[in-house]
C-alpha atoms as a PDB file:
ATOM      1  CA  UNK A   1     -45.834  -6.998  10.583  1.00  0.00           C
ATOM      2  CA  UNK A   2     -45.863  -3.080  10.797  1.00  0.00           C
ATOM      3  CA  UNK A   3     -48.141  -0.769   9.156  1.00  0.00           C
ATOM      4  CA  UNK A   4     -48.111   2.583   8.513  1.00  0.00           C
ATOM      5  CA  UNK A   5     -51.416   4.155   6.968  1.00  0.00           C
ATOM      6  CA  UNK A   6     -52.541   7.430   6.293  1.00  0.00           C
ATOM      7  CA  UNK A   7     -54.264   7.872   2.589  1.00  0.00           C
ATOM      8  CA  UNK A   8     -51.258   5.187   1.509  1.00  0.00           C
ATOM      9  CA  UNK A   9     -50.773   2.324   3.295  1.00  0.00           C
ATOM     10  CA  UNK A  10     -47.393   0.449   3.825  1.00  0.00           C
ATOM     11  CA  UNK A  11     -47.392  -3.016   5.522  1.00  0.00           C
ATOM     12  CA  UNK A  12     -43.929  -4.226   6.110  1.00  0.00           C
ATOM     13  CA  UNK A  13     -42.940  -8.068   7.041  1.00  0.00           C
ATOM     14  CA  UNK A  14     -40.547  -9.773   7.875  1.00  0.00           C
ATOM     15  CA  UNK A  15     -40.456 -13.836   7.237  1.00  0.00           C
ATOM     16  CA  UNK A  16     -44.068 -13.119   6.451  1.00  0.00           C
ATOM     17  CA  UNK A  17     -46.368 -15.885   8.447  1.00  0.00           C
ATOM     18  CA  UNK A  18     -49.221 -17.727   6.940  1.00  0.00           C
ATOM     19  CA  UNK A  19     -51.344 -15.360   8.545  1.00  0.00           C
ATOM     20  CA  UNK A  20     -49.738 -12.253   7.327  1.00  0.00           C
ATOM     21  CA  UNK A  21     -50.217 -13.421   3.925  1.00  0.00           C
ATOM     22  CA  UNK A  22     -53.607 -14.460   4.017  1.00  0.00           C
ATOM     23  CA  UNK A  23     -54.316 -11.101   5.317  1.00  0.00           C
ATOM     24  CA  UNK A  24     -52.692  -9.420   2.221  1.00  0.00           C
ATOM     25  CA  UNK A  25     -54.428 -11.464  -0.115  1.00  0.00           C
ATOM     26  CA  UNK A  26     -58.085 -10.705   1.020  1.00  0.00           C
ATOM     27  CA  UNK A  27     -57.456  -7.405   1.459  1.00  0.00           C
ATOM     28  CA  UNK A  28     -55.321  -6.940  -1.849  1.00  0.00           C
ATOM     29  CA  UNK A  29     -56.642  -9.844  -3.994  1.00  0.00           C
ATOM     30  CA  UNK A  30     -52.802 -10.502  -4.385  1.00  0.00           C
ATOM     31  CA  UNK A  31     -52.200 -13.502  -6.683  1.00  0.00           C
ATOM     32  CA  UNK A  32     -51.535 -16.730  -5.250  1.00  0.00           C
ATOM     33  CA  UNK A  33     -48.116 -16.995  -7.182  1.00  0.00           C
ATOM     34  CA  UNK A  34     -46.890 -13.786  -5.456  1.00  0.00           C
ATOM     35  CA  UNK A  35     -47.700 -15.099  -2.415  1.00  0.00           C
ATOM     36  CA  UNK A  36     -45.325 -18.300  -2.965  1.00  0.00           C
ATOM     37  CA  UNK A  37     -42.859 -16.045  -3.430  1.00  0.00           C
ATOM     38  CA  UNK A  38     -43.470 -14.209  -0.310  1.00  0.00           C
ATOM     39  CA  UNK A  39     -43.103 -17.036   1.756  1.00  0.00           C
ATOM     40  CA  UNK A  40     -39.387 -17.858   0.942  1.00  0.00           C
ATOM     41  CA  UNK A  41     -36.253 -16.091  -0.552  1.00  0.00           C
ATOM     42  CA  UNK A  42     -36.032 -15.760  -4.132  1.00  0.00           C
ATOM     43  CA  UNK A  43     -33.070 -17.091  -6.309  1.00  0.00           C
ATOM     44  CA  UNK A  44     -33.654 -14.116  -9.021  1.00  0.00           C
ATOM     45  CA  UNK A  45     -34.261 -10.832  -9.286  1.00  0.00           C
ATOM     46  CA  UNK A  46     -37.856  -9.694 -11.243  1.00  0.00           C
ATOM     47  CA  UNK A  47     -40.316  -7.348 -12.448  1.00  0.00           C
ATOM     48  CA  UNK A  48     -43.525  -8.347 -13.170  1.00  0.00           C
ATOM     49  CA  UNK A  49     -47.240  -5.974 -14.264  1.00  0.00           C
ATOM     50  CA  UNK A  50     -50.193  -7.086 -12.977  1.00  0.00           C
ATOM     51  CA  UNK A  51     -53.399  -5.666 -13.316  1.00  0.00           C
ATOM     52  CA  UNK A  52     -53.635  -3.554 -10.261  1.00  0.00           C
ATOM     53  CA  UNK A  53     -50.035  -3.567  -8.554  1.00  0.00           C
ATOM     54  CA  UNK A  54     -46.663  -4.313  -9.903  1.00  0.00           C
ATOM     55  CA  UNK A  55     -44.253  -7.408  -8.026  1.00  0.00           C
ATOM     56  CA  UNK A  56     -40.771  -6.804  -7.378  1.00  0.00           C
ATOM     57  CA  UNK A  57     -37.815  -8.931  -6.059  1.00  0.00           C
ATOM     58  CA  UNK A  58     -34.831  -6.863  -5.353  1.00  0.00           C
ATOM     59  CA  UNK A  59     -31.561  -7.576  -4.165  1.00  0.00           C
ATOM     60  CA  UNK A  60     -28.902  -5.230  -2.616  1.00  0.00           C
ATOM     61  CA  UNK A  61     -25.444  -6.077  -1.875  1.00  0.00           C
ATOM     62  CA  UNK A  62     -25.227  -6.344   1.701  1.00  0.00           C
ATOM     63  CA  UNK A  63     -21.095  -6.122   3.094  1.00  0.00           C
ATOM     64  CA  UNK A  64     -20.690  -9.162   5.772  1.00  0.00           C
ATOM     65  CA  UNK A  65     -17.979  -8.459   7.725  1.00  0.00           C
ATOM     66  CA  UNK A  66     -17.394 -12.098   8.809  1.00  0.00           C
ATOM     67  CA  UNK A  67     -17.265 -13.557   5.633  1.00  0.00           C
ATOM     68  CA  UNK A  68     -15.470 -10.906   4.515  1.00  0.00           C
ATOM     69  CA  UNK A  69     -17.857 -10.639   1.129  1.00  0.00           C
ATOM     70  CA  UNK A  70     -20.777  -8.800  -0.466  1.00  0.00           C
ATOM     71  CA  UNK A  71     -24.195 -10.911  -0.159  1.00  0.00           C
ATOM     72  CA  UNK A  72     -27.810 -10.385  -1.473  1.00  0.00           C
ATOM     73  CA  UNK A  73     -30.626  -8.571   0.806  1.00  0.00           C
ATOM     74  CA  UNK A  74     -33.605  -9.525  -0.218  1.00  0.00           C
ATOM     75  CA  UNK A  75     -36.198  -6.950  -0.841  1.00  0.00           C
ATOM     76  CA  UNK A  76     -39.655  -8.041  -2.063  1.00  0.00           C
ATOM     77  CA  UNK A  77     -42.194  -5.062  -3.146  1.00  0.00           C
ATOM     78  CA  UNK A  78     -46.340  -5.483  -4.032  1.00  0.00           C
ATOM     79  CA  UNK A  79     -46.456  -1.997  -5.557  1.00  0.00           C
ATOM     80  CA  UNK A  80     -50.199  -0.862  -5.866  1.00  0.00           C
ATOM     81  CA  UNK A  81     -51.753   2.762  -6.666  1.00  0.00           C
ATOM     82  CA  UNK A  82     -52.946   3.344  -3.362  1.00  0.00           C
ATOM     83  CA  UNK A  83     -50.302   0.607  -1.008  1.00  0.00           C
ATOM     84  CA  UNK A  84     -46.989  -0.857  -0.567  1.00  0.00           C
ATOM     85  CA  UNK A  85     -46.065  -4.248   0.879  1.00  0.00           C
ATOM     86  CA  UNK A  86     -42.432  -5.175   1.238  1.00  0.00           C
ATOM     87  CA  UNK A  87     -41.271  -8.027   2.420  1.00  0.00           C
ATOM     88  CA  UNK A  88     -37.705  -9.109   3.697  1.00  0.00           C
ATOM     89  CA  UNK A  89     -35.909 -12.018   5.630  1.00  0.00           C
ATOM     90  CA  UNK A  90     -33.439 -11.234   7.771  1.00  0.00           C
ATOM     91  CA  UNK A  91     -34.692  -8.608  10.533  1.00  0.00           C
ATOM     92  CA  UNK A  92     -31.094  -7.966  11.924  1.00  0.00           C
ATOM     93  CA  UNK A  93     -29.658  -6.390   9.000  1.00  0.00           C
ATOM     94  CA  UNK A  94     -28.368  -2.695   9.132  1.00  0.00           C
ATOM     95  CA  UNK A  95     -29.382  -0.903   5.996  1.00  0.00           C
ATOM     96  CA  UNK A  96     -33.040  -2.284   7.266  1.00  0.00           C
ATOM     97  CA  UNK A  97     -32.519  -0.840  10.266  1.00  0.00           C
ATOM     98  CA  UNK A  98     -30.891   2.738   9.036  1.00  0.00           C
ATOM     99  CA  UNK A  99     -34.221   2.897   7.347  1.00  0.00           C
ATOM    100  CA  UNK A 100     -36.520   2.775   9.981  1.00  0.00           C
ATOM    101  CA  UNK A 101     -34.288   4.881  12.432  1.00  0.00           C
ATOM    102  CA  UNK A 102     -35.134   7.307   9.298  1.00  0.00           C
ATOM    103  CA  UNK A 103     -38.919   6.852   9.214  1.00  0.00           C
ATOM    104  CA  UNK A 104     -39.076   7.334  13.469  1.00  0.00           C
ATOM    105  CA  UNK A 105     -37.118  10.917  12.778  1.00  0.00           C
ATOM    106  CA  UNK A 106     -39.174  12.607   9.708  1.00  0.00           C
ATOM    107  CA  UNK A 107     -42.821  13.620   8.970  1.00  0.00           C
ATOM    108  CA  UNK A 108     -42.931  10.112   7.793  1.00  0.00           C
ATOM    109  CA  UNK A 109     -46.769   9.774   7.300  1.00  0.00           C
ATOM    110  CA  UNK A 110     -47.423  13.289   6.064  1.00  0.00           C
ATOM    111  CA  UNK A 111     -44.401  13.379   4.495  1.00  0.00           C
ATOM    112  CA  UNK A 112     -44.849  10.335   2.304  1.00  0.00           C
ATOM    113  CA  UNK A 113     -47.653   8.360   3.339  1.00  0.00           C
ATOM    114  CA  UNK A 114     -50.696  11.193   1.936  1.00  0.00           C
ATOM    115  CA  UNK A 115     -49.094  11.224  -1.621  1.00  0.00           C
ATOM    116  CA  UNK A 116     -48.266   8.764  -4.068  1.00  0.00           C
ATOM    117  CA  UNK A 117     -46.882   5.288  -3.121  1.00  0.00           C
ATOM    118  CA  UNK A 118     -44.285   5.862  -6.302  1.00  0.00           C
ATOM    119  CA  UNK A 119     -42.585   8.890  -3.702  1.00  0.00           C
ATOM    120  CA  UNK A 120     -42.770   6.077  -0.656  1.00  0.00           C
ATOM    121  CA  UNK A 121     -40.951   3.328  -2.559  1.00  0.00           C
ATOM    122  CA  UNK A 122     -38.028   5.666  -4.003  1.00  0.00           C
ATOM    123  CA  UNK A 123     -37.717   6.377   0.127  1.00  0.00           C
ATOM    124  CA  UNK A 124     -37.333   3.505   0.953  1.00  0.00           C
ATOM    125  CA  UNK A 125     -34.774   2.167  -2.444  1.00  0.00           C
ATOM    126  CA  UNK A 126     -33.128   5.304  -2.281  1.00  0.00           C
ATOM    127  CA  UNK A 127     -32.049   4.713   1.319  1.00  0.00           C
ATOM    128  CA  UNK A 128     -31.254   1.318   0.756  1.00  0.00           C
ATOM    129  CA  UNK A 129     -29.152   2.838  -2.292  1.00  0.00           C
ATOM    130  CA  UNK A 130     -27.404   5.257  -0.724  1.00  0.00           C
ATOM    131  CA  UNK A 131     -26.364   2.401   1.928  1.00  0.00           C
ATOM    132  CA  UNK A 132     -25.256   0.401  -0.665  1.00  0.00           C
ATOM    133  CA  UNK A 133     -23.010   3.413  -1.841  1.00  0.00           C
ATOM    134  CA  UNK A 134     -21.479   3.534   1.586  1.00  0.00           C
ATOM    135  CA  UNK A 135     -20.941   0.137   2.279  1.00  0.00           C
ATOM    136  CA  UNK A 136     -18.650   0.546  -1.153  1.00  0.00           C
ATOM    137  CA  UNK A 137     -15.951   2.587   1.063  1.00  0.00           C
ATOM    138  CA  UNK A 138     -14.240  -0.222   2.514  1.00  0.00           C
ATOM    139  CA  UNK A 139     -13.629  -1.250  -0.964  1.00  0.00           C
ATOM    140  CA  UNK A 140     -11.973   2.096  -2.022  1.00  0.00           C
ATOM    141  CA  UNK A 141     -10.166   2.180   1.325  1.00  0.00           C
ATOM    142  CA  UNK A 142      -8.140  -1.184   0.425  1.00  0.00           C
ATOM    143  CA  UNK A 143      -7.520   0.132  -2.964  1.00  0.00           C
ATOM    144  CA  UNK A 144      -5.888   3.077  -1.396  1.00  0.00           C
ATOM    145  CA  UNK A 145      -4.120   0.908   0.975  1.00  0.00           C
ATOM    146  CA  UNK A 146      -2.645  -1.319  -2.134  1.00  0.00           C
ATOM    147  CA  UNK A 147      -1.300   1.863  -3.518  1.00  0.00           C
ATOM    148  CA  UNK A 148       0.259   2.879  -1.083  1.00  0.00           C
ATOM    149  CA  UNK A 149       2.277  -0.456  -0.684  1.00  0.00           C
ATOM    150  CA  UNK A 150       3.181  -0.759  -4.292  1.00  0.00           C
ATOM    151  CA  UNK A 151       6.433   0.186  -4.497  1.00  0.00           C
ATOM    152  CA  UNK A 152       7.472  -1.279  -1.108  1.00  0.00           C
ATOM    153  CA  UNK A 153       8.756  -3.733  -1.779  1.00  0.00           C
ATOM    154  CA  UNK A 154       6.194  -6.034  -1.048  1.00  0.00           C
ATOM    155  CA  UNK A 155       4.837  -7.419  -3.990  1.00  0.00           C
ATOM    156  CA  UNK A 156       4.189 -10.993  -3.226  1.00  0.00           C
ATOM    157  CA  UNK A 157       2.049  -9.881  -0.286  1.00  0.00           C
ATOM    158  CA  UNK A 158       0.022  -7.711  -2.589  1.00  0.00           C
ATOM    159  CA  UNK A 159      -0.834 -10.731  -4.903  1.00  0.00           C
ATOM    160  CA  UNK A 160      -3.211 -12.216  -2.051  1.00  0.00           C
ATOM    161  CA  UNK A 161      -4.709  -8.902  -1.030  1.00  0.00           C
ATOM    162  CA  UNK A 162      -5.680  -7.970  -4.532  1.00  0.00           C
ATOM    163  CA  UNK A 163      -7.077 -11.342  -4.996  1.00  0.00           C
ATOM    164  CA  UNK A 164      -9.216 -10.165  -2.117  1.00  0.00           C
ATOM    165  CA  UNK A 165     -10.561  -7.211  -3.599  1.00  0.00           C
ATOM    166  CA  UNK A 166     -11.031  -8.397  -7.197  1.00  0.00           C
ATOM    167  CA  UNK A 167     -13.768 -10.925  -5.083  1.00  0.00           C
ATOM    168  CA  UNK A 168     -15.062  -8.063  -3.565  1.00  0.00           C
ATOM    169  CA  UNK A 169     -15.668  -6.169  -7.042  1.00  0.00           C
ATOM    170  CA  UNK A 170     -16.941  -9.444  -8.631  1.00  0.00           C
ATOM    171  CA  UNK A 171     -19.535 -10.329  -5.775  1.00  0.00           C
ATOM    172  CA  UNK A 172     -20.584  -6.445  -5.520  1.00  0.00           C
ATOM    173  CA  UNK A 173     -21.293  -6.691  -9.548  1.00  0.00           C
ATOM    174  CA  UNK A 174     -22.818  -9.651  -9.328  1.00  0.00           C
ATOM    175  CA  UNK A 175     -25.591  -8.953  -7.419  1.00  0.00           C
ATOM    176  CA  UNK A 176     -25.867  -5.274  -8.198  1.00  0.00           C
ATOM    177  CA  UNK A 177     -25.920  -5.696 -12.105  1.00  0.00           C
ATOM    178  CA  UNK A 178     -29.513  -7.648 -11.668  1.00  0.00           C
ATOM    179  CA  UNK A 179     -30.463  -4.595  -9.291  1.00  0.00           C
ATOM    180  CA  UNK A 180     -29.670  -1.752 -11.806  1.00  0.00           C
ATOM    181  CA  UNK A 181     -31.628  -3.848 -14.589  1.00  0.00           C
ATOM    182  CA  UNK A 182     -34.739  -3.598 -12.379  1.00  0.00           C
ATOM    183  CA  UNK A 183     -34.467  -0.240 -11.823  1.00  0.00           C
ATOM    184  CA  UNK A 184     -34.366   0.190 -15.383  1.00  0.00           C
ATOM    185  CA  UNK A 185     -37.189  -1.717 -16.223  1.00  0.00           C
ATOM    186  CA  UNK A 186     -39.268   0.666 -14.020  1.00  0.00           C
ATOM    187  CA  UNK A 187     -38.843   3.635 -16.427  1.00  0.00           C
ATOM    188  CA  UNK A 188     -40.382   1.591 -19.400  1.00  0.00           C
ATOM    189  CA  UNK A 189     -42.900  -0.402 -17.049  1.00  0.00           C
ATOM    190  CA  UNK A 190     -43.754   2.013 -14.391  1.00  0.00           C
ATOM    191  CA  UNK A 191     -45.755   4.994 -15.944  1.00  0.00           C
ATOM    192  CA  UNK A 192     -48.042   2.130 -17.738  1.00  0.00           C
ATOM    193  CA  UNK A 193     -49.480   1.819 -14.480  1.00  0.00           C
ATOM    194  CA  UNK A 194     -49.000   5.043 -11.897  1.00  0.00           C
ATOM    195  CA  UNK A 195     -48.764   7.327 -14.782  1.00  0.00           C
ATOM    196  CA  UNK A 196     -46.306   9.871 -16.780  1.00  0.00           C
ATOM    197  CA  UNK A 197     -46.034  11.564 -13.308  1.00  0.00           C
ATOM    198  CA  UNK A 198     -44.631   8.846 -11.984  1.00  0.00           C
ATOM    199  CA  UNK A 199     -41.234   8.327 -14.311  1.00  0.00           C
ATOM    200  CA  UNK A 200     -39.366  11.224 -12.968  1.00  0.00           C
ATOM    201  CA  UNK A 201     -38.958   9.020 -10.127  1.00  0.00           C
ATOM    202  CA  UNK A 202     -38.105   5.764 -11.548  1.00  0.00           C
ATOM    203  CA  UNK A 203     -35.873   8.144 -13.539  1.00  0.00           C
ATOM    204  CA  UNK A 204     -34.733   9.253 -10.260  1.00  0.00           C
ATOM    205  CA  UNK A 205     -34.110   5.637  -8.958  1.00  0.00           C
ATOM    206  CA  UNK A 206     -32.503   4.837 -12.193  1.00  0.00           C
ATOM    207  CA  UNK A 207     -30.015   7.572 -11.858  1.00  0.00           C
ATOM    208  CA  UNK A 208     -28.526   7.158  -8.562  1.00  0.00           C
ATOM    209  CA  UNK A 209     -28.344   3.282  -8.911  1.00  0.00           C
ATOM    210  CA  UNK A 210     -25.806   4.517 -12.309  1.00  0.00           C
ATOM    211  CA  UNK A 211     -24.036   6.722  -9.500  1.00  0.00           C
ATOM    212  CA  UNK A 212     -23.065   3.163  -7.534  1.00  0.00           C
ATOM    213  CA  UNK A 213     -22.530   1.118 -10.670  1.00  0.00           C
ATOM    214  CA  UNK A 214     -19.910   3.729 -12.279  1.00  0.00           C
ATOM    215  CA  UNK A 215     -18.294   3.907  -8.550  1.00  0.00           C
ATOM    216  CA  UNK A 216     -18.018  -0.271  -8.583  1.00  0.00           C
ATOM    217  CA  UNK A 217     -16.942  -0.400 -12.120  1.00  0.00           C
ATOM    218  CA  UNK A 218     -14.558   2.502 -11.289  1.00  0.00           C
ATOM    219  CA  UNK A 219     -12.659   0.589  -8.698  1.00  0.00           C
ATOM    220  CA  UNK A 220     -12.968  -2.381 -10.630  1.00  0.00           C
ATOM    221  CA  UNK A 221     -11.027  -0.836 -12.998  1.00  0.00           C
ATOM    222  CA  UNK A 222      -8.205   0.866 -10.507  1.00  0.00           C
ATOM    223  CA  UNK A 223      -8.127  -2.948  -8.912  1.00  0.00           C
ATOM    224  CA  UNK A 224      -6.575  -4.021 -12.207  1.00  0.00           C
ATOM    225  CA  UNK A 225      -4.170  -1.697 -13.044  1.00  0.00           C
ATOM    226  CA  UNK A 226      -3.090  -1.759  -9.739  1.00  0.00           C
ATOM    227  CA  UNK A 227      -2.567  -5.625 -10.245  1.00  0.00           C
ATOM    228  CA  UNK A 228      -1.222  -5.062 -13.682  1.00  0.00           C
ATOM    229  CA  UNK A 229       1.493  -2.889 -12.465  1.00  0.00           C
ATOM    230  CA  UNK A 230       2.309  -5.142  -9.542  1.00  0.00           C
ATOM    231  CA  UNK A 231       2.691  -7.647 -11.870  1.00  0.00           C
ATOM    232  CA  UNK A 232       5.321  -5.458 -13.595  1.00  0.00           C
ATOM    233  CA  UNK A 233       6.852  -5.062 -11.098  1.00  0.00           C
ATOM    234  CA  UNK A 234       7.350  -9.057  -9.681  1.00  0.00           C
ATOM    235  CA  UNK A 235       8.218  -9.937 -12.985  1.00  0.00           C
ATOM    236  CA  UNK A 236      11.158  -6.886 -12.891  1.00  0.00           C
ATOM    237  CA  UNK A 237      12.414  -8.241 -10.220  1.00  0.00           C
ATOM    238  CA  UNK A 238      12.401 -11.876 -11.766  1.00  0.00           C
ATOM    239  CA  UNK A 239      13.790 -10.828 -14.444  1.00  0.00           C
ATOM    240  CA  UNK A 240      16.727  -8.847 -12.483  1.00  0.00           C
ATOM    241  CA  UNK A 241      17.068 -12.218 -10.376  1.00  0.00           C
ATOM    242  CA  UNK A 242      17.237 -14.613 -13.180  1.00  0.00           C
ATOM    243  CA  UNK A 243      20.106 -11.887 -15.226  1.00  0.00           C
ATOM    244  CA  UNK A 244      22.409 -11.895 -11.740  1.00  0.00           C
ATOM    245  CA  UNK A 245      22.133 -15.626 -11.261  1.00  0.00           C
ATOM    246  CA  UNK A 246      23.016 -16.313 -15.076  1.00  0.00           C
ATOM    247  CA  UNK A 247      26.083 -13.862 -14.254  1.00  0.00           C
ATOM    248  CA  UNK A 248      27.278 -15.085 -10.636  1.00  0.00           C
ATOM    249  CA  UNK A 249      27.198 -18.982 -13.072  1.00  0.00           C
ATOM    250  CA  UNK A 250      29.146 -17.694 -15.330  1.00  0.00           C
ATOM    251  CA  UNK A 251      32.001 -16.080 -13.258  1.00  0.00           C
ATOM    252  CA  UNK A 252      32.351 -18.717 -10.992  1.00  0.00           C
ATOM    253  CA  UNK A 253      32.305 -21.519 -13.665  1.00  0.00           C
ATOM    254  CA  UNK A 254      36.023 -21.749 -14.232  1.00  0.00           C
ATOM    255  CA  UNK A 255      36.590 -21.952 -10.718  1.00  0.00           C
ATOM    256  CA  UNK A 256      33.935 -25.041 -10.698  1.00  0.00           C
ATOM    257  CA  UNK A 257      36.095 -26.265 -13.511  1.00  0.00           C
ATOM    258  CA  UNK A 258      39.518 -25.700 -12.227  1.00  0.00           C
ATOM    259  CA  UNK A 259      38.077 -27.583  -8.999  1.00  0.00           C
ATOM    260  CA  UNK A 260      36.628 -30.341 -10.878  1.00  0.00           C
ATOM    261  CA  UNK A 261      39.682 -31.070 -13.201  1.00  0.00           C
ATOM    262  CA  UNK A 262      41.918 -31.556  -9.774  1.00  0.00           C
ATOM    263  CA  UNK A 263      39.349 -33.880  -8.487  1.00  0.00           C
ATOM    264  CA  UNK A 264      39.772 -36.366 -11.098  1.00  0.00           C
ATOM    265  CA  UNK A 265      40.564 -40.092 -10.224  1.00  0.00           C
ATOM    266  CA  UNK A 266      43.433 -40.017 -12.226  1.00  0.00           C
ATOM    267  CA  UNK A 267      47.004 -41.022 -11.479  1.00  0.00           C
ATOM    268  CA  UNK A 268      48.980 -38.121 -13.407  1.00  0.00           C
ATOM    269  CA  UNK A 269      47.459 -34.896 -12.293  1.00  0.00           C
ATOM    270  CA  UNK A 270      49.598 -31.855 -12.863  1.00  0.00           C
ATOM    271  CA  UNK A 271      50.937 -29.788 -10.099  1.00  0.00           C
ATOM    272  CA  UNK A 272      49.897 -32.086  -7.775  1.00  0.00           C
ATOM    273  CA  UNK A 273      53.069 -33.060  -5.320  1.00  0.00           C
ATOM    274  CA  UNK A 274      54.743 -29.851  -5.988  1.00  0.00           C
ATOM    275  CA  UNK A 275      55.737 -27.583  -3.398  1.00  0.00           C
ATOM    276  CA  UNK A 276      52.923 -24.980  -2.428  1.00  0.00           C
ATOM    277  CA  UNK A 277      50.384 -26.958  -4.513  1.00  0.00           C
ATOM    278  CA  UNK A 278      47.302 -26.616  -2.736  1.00  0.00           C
ATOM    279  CA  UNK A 279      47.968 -22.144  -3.158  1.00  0.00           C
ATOM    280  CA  UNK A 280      48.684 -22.651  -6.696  1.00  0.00           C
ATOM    281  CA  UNK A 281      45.328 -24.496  -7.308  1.00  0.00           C
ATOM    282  CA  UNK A 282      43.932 -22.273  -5.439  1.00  0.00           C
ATOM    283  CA  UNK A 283      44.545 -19.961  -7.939  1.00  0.00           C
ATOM    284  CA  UNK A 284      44.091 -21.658 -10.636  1.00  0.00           C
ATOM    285  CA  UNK A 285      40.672 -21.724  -9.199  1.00  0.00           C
ATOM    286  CA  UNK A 286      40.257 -18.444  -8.449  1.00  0.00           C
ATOM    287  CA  UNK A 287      42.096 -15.669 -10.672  1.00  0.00           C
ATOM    288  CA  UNK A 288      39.548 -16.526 -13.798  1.00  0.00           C
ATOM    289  CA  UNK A 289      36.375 -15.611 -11.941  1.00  0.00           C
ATOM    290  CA  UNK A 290      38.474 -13.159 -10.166  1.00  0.00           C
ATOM    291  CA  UNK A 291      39.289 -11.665 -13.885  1.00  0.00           C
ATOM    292  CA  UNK A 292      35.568 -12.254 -15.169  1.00  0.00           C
ATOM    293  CA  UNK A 293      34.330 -10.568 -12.736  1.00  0.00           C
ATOM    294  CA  UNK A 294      36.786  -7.486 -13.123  1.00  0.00           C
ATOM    295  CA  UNK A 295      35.865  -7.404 -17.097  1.00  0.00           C
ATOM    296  CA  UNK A 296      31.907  -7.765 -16.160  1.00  0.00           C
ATOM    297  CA  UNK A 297      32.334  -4.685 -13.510  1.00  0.00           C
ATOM    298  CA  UNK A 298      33.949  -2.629 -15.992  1.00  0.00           C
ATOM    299  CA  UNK A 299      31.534  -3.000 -18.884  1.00  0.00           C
ATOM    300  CA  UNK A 300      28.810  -2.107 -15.903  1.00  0.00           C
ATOM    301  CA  UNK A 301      27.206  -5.538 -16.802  1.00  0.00           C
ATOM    302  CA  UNK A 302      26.698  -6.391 -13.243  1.00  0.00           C
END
C-alpha cells in the first residue's frame, strides 16, 4: 500500500491484502460490499452513491503486445470528500507506472493533495486517459500501412490484416464504451455529493474521454471503407478472371471439338489415311480459334 497525505489523503493498493482492507474500513467505515469487491477483479464496470464517498470500477483498455489485443485495467476508486482509495491488480502495467513516474516529478502533494480530492482523481483518470489515447497509435499506424498497400496488388493479404484491426477496434470499443458511460454518470452523480464546484471537472473527464471515443470510432470507420474498397477491388479482379476464362473457353472450343470428332471409335473417319493428314487436322483444329480469336481482338473484347 502507498499513501500520500497532506489535507487529502490517497491510499493506493495493489491486490489489496486482508489487512489493507480492514484498515480502510475502520478508518473509512467503508461498506462491507465494497470491500468484496476490493478483494478481486470485477466483471463490470459501476457507479454507485453512498452516503459519504462514491464507489467506482473502471476499466481502461490496456494494448498487450503479446496477444496482440486491447484488454481491461482494472481501476477501482472509494471517492470521499476529504480521501481517495484506488485499488488495482496487476502492479506491472505501464500506464500505472507512467503515473507514478508523474507524481515523483511534480508538486504532487501541494499540487493536488491540499485541495479537493475531485482535482486528484481527474490526475490520476486523465493520465490514464491520455495513455489510453496513445496506446490508440498503433491502431492508426496499421490503418496507414493498409492504405498504402491497397492498390498493390495485394489484396488477399490485406483480407487477414484488416481482420486484425477490425478486432482491434471491436476490443478497444468494447471495453471503452462502459468507461465513457461512467464518466458520464459523474456529471449527473458527482456534484450531489462534492458540490456544483466539482462538475467542471467531471465535465472535464467527460470531455477528453469523447476526444478517445471519436478517435476509435474514427478509425473504426476508415477500417471499413478501407475493407469495402478492398473488397472492390478482389471482386474486380474476379470478375476480370472469370470474363477471360469464359473467353480463352470459347476460342479454343472448336479446336476441343475438331480434336474430339477425330478421336471417335469409329471406322469411317474423314481425312483420315490421306496424305498429310495429321497437318490438315491440325488445322482443322486450329484455324477456328485462330479466327475467333482474330474477330474477339478486333472488336477489343479481349
Amino acid at each position: 500500500m502507498q499513501i500520500f497525505k497532506n489535507k487529502i489523503t490517497w491510499m493506493d493498493m495493489v491486490s489489496p491484502s486482508e489487512e489493507e482492507l480492514k484498515e480502510i474500513k475502520e478508518k473509512y467505515q467503508i461498506h462491507p460490499l465494497i470491500l468484496e469487491e476490493l478483494k478481486v477483479p470485477s466483471a463490470r464496470a459501476k457507479a454507485e452513491i453512498y452516503d459519504h464517498y462514491i464507489f467506482l470500477v473502471l476499466h481502461f483498455p490496456n494494448w498487450n503486445p503479446v496477444t496482440e489485443t486491447s484488454e481491461p485495467f482494472e481501476l477501482d476508486v472509494v471517492l470521499g470528500k476529504d480521501f481517495i482509495i484506488t485499488a488495482s491488480f496487476q502492479q506491472q502495467v505501464e500506464m500505472r507506472q507512467e503515473l507514478f513516474e508523474k507524481v515523483a516529478y511534480v508538486d504532487f502533494e501541494k499540487k493536488y493533495l491540499d485541495e479537493s480530492p475531485i482535482e486528484l482523481f481527474s490526475f490520476i483518470v486523465n493520465n490514464f486517459l491520455d495513455f489510453t489515447m496513445r496506446q490508440v497509435c498503433h491502431i492508426d499506424q496499421k490503418i496507414g500501412k493498409i492504405s498504402s498497400q491497397l492498390f498493390s496488388g495485394s489484396e488477399m493479404k490485406l483480407i487477414k490484416e484488416i481482420a486484425h484491426i477490425k478486432r482491434d477496434v471491436l476490443d478497444f470499443r468494447r471495453i471503452y464504451r462502459w468507461l465513457k458511460e461512467i464518466l458520464d454518470s459523474l456529471c449527473r452523480i458527482g456534484p450531489r455529493m462534492f458540490g456544483e464546484k466539482s462538475k467542471v471537472y467531471f465535465d472535464d473527464l467527460a470531455g477528453e474521454s469523447l476526444k478517445v471515443e471519436h478517435t476509435i470510432e474514427s478509425f473504426a470507420d476508415t477500417i471499413e471503407s478501407l475493407e469495402a474498397t478492398n473488397n472492390s477491388l478482389i471482386e474486380n479482379h474476379i470478375n476480370v478472371l472469370t470474363r477471360t476464362y469464359t473467353i480463352i473457353s470459347f476460342i479454343t472450343w472448336p479446336t476441343l471439338l475438331v480434336i474430339g470428332t477425330f478421336q471417335m471409335n469409329a471406322v469411317n473417319i474423314p481425312i483420315t489415311g490421306l496424305p498429310y493428314d495429321y497437318f490438315i487436322m491440325i488445322a482443322l483444329a486450329f484455324i477456328p480459334s485462330i479466327i475467333l480469336y482474330l474477330t474477339l481482338k478486333s472488336k477489343k473484347l479481349f
